[in-house]
Protein backbone atom coordinates (compact mmCIF):
# COMPACT_ATOMS: atom_id res chain seq x y z
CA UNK A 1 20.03 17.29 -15.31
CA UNK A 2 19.10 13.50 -14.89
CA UNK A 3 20.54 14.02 -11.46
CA UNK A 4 19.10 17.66 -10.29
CA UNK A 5 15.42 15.40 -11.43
CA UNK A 6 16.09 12.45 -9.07
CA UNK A 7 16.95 15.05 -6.27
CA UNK A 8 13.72 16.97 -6.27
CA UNK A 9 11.98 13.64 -6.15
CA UNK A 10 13.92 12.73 -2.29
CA UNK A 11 14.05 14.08 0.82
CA UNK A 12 15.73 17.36 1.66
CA UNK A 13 18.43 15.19 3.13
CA UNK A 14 19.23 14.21 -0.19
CA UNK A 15 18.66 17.41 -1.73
CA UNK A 16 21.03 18.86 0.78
CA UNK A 17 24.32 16.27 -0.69
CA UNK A 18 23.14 16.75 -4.12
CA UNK A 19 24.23 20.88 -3.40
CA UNK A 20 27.21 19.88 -1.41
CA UNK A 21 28.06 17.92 -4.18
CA UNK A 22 27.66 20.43 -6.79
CA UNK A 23 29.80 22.82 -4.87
CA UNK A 24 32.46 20.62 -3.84
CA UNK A 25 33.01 20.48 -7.89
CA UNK A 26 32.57 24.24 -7.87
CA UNK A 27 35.65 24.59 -4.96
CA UNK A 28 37.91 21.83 -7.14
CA UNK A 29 37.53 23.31 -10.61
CA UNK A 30 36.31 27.20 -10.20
CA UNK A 31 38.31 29.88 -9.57
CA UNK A 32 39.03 31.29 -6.14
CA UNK A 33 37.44 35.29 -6.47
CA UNK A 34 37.48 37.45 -3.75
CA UNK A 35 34.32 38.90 -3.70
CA UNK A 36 32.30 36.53 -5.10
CA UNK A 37 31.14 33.56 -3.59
CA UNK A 38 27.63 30.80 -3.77
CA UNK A 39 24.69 29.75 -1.96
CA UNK A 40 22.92 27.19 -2.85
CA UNK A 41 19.08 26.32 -1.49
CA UNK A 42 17.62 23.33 -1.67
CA UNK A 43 13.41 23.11 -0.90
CA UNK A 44 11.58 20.11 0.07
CA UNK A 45 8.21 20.44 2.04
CA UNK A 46 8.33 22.42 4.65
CA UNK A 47 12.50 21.77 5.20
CA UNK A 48 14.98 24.70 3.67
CA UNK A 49 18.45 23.53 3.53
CA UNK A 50 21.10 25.91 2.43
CA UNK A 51 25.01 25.97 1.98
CA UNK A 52 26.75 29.38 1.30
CA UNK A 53 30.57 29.06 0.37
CA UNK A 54 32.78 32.67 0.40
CA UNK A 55 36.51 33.40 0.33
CA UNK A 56 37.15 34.53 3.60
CA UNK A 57 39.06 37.81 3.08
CA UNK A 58 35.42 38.27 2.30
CA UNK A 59 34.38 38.16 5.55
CA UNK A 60 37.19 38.89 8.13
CA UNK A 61 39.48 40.47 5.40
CA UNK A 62 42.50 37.92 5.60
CA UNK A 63 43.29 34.65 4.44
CA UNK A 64 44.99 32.67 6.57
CA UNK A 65 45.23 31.38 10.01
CA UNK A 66 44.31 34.36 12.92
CA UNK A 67 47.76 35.24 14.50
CA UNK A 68 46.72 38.46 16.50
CA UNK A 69 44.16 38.75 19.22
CA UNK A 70 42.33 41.56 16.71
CA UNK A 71 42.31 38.83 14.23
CA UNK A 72 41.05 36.45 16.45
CA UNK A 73 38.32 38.32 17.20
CA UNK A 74 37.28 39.04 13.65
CA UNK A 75 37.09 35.45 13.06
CA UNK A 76 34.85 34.77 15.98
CA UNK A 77 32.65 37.95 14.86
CA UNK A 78 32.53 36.87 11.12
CA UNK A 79 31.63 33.05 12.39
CA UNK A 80 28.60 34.40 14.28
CA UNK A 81 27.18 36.94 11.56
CA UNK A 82 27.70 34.12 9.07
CA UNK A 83 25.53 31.80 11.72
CA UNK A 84 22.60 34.06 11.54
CA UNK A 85 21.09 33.18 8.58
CA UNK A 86 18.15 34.85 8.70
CA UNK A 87 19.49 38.03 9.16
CA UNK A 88 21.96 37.42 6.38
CA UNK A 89 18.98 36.46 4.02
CA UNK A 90 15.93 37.91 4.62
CA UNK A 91 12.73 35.80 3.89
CA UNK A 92 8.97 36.68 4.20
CA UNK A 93 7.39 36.93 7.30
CA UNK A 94 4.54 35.38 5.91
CA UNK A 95 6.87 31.64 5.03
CA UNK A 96 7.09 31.42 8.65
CA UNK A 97 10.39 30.13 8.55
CA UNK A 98 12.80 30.01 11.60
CA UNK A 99 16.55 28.71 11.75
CA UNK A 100 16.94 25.07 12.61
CA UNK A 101 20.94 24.71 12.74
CA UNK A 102 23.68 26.51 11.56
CA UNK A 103 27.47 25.03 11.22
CA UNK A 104 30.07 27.17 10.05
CA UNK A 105 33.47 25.95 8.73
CA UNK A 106 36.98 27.39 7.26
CA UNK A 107 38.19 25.65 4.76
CA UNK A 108 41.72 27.03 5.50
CA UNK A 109 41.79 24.08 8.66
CA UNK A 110 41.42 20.99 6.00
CA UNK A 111 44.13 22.74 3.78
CA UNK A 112 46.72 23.21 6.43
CA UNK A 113 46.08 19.19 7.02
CA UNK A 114 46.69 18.35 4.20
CA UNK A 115 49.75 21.27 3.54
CA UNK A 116 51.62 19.13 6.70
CA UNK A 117 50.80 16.02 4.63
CA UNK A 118 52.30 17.33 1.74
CA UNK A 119 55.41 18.50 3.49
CA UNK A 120 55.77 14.68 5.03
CA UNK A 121 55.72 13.33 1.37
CA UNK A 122 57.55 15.66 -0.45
CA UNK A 123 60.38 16.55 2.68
CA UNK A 124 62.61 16.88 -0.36
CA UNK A 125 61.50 19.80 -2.03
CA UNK A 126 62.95 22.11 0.82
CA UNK A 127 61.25 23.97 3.99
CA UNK A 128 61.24 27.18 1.98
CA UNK A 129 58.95 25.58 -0.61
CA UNK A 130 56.48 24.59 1.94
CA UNK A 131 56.61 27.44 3.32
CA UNK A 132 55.52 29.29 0.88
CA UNK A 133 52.84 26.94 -0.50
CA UNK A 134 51.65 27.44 3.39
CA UNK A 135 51.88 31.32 3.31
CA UNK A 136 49.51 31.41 -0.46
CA UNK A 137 46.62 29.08 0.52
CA UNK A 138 43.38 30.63 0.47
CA UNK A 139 41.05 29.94 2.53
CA UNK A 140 37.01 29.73 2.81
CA UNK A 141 33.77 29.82 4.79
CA UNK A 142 31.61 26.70 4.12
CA UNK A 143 28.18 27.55 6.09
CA UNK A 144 25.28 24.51 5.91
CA UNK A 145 21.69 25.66 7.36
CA UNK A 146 18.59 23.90 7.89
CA UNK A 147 15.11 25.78 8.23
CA UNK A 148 11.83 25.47 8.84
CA UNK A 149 9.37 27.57 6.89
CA UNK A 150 4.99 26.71 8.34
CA UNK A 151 4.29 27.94 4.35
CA UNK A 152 6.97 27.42 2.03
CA UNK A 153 4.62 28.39 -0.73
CA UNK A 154 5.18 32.15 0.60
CA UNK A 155 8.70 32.06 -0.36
CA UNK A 156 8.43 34.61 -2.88
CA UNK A 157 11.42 36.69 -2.59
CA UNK A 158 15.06 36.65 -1.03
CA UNK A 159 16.43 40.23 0.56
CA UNK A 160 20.43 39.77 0.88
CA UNK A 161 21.59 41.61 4.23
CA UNK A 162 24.77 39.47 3.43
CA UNK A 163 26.09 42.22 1.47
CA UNK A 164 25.26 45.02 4.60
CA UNK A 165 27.13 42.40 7.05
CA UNK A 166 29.90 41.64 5.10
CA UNK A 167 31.83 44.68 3.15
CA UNK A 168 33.98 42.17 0.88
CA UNK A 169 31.46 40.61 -0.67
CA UNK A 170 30.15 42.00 -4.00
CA UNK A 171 28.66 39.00 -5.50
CA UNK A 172 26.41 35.58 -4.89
CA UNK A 173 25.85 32.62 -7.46
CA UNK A 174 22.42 31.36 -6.64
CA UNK A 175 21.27 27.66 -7.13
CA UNK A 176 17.57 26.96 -6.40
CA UNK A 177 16.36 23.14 -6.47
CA UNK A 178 12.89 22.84 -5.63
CA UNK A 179 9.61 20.45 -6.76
CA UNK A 180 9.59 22.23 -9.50
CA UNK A 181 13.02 21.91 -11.13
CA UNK A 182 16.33 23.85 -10.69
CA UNK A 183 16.93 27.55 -10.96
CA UNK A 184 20.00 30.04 -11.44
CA UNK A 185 20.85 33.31 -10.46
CA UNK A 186 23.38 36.27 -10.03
CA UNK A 187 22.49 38.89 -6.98
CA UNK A 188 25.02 41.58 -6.95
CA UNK A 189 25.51 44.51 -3.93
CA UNK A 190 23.82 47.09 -6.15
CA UNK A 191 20.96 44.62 -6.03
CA UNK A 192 20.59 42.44 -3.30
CA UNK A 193 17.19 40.96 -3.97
CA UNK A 194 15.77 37.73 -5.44
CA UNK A 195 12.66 37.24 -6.57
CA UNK A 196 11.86 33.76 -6.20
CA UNK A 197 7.93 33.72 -7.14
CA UNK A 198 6.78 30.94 -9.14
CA UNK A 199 9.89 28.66 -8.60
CA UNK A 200 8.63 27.20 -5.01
């Protein structure tokens, strides 16, 4: 808590680590779901910054590397929905807020690095063992946005399109840091809406 109190008190730059932070511990010590992933938003003036992490059968429905041109194609489809935020999560007109940057990463690309490191240390263990270790990894989308909003005091609600875009998913843990302190939710696909009045 002592730390979520010295966040809202910096800049959204700040605010923005404090998140990545926060789900970096989330991707080391939670569990891997499919169908459930997090977004966490992190308000500071007029700046939004946001980072949404999701399994990524979620999203193109597979889990490793894209070995088929259809695959290929899903990835480069589910990399471009996934930049859109706001058509992913629909805000008020009345905020005013427009999409800064967008930058979209699989985590599946850092594990394979560090899969061929662990095959160069532990060489003994056999090719079939790294093979398989290679063939099980799961992999993720790790999306960071930045917005804009002319009245951030109008953010009064959240309207999840995700869920529309993205069959998979069935689930999103929330995280809200703003001026005002730190807020959690659950939004569901049989309710994709967040009311966020009062916590701006």
């Amino acid at each position: 808590m002592q730390t979520v109190r010295m966040a809202c008190l910096l800049g959204a730059g700040v605010l923005l680590a404090g998140i990545q932070t926060n789900a970096q511990e989330h991707r080391q010590l939670g569990p891997h779901v499919h169908g459930h992933g997090r977004l966490n938003i992190a308000i500071e003036g007029k700046t939004v910054s946001m980072e949404l992490e999701v399994p990524g059968v979620d999203i193109v429905g597979f889990e490793h590397e894209p070995s088929t041109p259809a695959q290929k194609e899903a990835l480069a489809k589910g990399k471009a929905k996934l930049a859109d935020a706001l058509a992913l999560f629909r805000l008020p007109s009345t905020a005013g807020c427009a999409l800064k940057s967008a930058n979209v990463k699989t985590q599946a690309e850092h594990e394979d690095e560090h899969e061929h490191e662990e095959e160069a240390n532990h060489a003994d263990h056999g090719s079939a063992g790294n093979h398989e270790e290679h063939e099980h990894h799961h992999s993720e989308f790790h999306v960071e946005y930045s917005l804009e909003c002319s009245s951030p005091s109008r953010l009064t609600s959240m309207t999840f399109d995700y869920f529309a875009a993205f069959p998979g998913a069935q689930e999103l843990d929330i995280a809200v840091i703003s001026p005002k302190g730190q807020s959690s939710f659950e939004v569901k696909r049989n309710e994709p809406h967040l009311d966020l009045a009062g916590i701006i």
